[in-house]
Protein backbone atom coordinates (compact mmCIF):
# COMPACT_ATOMS: atom_id res chain seq x y z
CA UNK A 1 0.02 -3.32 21.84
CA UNK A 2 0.60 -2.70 18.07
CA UNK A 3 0.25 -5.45 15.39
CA UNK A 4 3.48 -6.03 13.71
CA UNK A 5 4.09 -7.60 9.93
CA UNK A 6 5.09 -10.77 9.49
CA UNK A 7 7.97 -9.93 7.04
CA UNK A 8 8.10 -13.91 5.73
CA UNK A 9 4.56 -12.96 4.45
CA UNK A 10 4.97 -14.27 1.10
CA UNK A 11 4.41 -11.37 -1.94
CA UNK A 12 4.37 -11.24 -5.65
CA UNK A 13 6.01 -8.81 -7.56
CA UNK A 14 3.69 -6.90 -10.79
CA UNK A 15 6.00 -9.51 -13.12
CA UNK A 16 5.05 -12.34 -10.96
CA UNK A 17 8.36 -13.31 -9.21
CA UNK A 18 7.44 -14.38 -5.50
CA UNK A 19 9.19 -13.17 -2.61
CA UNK A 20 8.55 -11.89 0.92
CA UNK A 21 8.26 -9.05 2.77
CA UNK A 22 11.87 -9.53 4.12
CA UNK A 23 13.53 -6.98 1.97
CA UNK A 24 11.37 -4.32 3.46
CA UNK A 25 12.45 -5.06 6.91
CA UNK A 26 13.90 -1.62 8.76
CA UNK A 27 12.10 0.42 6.12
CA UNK A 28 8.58 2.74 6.78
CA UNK A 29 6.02 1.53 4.43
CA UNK A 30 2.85 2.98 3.03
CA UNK A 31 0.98 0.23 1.84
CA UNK A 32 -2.12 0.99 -0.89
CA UNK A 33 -4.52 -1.28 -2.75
CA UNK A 34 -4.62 0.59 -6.14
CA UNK A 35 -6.85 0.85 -8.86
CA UNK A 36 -6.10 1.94 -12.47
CA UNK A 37 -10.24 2.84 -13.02
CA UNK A 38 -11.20 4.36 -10.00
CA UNK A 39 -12.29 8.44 -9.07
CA UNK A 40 -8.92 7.98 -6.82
CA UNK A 41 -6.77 6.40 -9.69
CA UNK A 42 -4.80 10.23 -9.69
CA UNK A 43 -3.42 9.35 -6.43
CA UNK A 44 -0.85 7.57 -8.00
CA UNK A 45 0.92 10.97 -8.57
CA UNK A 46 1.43 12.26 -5.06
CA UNK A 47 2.11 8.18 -4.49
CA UNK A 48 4.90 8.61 -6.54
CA UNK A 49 5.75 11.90 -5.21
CA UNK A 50 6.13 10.41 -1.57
CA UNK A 51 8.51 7.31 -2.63
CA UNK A 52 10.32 10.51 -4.28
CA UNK A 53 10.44 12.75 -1.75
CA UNK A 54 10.85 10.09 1.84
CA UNK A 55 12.41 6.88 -0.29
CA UNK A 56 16.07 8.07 0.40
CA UNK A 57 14.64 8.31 4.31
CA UNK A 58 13.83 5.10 4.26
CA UNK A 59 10.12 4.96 3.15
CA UNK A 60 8.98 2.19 0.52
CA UNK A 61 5.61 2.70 -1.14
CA UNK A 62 3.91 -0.77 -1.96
CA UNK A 63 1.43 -0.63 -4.89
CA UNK A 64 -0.96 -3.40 -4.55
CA UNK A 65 -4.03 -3.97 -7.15
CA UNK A 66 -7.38 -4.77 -6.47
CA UNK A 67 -10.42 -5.26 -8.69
CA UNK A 68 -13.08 -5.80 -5.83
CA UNK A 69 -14.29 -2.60 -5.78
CA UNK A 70 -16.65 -1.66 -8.70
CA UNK A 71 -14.34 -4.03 -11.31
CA UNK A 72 -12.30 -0.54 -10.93
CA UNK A 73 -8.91 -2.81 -11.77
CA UNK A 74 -9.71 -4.95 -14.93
CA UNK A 75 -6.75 -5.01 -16.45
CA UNK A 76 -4.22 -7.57 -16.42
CA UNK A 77 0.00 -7.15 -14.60
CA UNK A 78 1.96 -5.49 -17.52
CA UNK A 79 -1.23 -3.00 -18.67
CA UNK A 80 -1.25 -2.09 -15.10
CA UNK A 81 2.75 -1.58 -14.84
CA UNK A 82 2.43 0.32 -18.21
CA UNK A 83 -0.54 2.11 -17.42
CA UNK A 84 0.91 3.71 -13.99
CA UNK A 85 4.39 4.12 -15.86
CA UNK A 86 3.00 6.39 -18.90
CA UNK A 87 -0.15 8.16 -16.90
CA UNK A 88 1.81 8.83 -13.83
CA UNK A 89 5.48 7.72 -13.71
CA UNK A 90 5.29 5.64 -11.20
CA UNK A 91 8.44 4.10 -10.26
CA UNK A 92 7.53 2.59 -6.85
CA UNK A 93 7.43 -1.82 -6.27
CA UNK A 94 3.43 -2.46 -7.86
CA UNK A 95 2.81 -5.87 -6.76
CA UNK A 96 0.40 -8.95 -8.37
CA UNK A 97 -3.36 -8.02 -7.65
CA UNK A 98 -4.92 -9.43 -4.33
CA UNK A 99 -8.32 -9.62 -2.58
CA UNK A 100 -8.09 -7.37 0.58
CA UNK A 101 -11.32 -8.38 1.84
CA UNK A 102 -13.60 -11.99 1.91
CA UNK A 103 -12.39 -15.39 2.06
CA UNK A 104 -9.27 -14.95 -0.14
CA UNK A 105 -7.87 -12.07 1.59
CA UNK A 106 -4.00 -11.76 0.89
CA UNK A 107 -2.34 -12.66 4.32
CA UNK A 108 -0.92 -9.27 3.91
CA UNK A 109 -4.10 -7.66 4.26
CA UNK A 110 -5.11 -9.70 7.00
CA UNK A 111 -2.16 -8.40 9.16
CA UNK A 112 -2.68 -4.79 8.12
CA UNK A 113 -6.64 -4.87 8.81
CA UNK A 114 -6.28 -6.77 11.94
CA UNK A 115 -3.36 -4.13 13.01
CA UNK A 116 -5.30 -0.79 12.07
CA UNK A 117 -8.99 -0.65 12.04
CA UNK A 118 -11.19 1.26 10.17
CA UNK A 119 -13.85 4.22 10.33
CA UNK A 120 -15.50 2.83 13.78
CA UNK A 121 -13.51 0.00 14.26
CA UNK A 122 -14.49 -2.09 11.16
CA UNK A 123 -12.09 -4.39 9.63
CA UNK A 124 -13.30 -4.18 5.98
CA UNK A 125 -11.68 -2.27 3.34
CA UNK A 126 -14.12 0.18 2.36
CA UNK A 127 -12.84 0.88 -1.06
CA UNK A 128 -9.41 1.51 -3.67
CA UNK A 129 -6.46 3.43 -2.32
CA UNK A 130 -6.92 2.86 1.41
CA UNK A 131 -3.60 3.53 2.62
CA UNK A 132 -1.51 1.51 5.62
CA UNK A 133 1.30 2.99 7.05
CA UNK A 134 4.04 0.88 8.94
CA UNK A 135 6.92 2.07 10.89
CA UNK A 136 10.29 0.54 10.36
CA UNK A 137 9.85 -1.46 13.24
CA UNK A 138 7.08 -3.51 11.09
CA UNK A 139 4.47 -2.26 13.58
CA UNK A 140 1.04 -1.21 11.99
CA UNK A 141 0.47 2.16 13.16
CA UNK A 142 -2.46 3.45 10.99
CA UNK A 143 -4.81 3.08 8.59
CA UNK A 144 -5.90 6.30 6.13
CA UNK A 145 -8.89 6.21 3.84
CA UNK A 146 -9.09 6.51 0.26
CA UNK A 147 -10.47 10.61 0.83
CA UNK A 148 -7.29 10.81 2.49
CA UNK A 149 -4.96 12.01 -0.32
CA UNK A 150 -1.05 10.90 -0.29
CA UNK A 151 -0.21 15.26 -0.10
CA UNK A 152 -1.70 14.68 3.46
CA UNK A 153 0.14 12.41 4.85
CA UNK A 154 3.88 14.29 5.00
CA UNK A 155 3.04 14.96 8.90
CA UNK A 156 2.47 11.15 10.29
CA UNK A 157 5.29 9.46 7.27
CA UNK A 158 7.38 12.24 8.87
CA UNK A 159 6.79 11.10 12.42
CA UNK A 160 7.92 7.73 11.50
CA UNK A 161 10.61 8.71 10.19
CA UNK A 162 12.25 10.77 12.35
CA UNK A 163 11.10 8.27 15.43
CA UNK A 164 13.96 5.90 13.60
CA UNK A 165 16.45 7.92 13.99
């Protein structure tokens, strides 16, 4: 049985306002812990390019920061917004930065690791721009690593998709 997101799972946006999950309810989502330092940092363009291309289908892209991996996301919530603005025009919701691993992993992380598992069932985030996808059901239905570029994922955010219908 599939994991499902707990859509009162409490978020911040980039700017700090809290909220929940709530609004994303009914929507697909691909779900990234970003980095504006890392080898995969250029991801951000065929990021955007997906909330461009599947957003009027119904597919959010969620923009999460994370500087556990190599100190690859040093900088603080509005050099990060401008950052991905000006370098990649990213228009998609970037979120407040979170641990997605250790003892102060974001609850949102815990759902998504405990839903889709890792290369050989591990649990751990292995590095920036590991990718979740969730279908607009809220169930957890895979987990892509950071090789995994965003132009390879049309197929299974497509599947999703048209399942909905």
């Amino acid at each position: 049985m599939a994991s499902h997101l707990d859509y009162r799972t409490e978020v911040r946006t980039i700017d700090g306002r809290a909220g929940t999950l709530e609004p994303y309810r009914g929507k697909a989502l691909l779900i990234v812990n970003t980095a504006t330092e890392c080898g995969f940092t250029p991801q951000f363009e065929g990021l955007q390019r997906l909330w461009e291309d599947y957003g009027p289908r119904g597919l959010m892209v969620l923009g999460f920061p994370c500087n556990q991996f190599g100190s690859q996301e040093p900088r603080g919530p509005r050099q990060i917004q401008e950052f991905c603005k000006v370098n990649y025009g990213v228009t998609f919701p970037m979120h407040k930065k979170v641990e997605v691993n250790g003892p102060n992993t974001h609850l949102l992380y815990r759902q998504l690791k405990k839903g889709a598992r890792g290369f050989l069932g591990s649990r751990n985030v292995k590095w920036n721009f590991t990718k979740f996808l969730v279908d607009p059901e809220g169930r957890i239905v895979a987990r892509f690593a950071p090789t995994r570029s965003p132009e390879s994922l049309h197929e299974p955010i497509e599947a999703i998709l048209d399942a909905a219908l």
